[in-house]
C-alpha atoms as a PDB file:
ATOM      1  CA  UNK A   1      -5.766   9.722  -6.758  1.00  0.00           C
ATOM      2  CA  UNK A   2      -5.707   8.856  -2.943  1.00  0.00           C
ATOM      3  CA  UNK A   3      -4.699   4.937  -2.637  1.00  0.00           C
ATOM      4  CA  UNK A   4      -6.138   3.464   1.047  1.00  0.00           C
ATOM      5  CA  UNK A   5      -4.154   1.622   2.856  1.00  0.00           C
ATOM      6  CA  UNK A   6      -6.660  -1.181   4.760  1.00  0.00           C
ATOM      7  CA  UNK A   7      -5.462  -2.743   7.563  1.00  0.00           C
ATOM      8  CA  UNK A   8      -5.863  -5.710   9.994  1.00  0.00           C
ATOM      9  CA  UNK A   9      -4.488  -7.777  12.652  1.00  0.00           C
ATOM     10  CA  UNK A  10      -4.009 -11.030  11.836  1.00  0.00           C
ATOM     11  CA  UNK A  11      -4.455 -14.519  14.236  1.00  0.00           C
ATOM     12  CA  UNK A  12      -0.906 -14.613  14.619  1.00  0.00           C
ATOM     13  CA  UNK A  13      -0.267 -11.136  15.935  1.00  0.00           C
ATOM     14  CA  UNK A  14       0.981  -9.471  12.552  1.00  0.00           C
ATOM     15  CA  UNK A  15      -0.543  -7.151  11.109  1.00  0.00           C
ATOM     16  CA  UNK A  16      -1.126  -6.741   7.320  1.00  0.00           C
ATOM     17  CA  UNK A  17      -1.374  -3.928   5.220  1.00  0.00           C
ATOM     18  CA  UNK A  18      -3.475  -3.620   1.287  1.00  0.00           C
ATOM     19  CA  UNK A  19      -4.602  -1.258  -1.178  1.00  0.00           C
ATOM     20  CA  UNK A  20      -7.760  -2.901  -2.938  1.00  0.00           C
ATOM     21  CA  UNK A  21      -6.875  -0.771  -5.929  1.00  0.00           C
ATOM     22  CA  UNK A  22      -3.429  -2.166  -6.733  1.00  0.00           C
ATOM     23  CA  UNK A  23      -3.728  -5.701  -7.026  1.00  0.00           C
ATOM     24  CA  UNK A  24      -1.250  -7.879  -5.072  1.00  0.00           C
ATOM     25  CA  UNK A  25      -0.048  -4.972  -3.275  1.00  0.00           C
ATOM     26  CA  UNK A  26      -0.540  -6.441   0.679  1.00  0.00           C
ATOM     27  CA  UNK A  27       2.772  -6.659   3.086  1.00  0.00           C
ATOM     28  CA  UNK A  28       2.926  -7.784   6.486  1.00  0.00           C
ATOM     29  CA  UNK A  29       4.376  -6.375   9.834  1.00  0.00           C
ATOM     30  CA  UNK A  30       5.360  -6.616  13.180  1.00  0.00           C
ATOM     31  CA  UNK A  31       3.445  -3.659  14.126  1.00  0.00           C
ATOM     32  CA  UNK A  32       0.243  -1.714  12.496  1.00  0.00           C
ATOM     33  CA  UNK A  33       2.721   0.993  11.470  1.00  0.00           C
ATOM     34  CA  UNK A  34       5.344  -1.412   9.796  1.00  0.00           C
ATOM     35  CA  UNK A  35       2.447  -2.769   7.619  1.00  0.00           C
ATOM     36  CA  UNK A  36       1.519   0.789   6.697  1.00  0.00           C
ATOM     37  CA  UNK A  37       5.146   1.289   5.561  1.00  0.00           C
ATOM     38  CA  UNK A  38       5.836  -1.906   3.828  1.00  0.00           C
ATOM     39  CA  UNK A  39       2.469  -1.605   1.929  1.00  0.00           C
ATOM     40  CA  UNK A  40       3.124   2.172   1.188  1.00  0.00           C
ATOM     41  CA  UNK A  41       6.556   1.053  -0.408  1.00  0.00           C
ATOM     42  CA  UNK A  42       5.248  -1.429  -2.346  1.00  0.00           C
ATOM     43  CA  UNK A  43       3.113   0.598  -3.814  1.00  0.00           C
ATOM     44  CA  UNK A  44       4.995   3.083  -4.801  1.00  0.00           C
ATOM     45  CA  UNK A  45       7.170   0.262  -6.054  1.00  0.00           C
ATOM     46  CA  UNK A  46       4.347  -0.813  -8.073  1.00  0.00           C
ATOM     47  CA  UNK A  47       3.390   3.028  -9.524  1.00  0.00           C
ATOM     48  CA  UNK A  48       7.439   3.265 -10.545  1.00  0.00           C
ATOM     49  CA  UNK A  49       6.984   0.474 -12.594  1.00  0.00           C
ATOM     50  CA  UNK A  50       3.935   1.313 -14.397  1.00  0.00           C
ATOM     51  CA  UNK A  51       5.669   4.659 -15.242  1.00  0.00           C
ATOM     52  CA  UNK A  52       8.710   2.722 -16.873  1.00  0.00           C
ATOM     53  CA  UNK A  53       6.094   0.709 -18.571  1.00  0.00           C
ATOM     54  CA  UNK A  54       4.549   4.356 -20.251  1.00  0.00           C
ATOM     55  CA  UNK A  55       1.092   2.986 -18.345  1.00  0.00           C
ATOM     56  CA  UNK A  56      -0.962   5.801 -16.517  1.00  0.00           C
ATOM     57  CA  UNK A  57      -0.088   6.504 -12.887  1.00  0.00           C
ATOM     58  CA  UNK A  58      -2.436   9.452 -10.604  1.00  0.00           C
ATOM     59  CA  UNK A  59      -1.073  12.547  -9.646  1.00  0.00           C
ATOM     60  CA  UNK A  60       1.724  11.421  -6.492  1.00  0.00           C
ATOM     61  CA  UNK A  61       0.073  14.582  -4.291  1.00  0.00           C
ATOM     62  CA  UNK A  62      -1.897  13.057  -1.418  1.00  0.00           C
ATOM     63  CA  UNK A  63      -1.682   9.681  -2.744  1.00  0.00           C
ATOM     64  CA  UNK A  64      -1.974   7.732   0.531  1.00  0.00           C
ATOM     65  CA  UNK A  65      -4.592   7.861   3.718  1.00  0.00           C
ATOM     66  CA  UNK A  66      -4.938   5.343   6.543  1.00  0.00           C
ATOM     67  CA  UNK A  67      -8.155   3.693   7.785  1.00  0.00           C
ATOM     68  CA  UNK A  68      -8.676   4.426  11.390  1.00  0.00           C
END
């Protein structure tokens, strides 16, 4: 499974980062590539946790790619 990080800038001048596939999973950043980070953390955050829950989680190969 390859999760995509969306991105955009908001009004205010941060940016924000979300994976439409994991619900709730959106973080905000100074920059484009602090978004990216903070949104790739959370997500992972968010995979750990369904593991300790015995839910399903993809195969962690490959798992993210950025929209241009």
């Amino acid at each position: 499974m390859n999760y995509k990080v969306e991105t955009e800038r908001e009004t205010d001048g941060r940016w924000l980062g979300e994976i439409d596939l994991l619900p709730g999973v959106t973080a905000y950043g100074l920059t484009r590539e602090e978004a990216i980070a903070k949104t790739k953390a959370l997500a992972l955050r968010v995979l750990a946790d369904r593991l300790d829950h015995g839910e399903q989680v993809p195969e962690l190969a490959e798992v993210f790619t950025v929209s241009a």
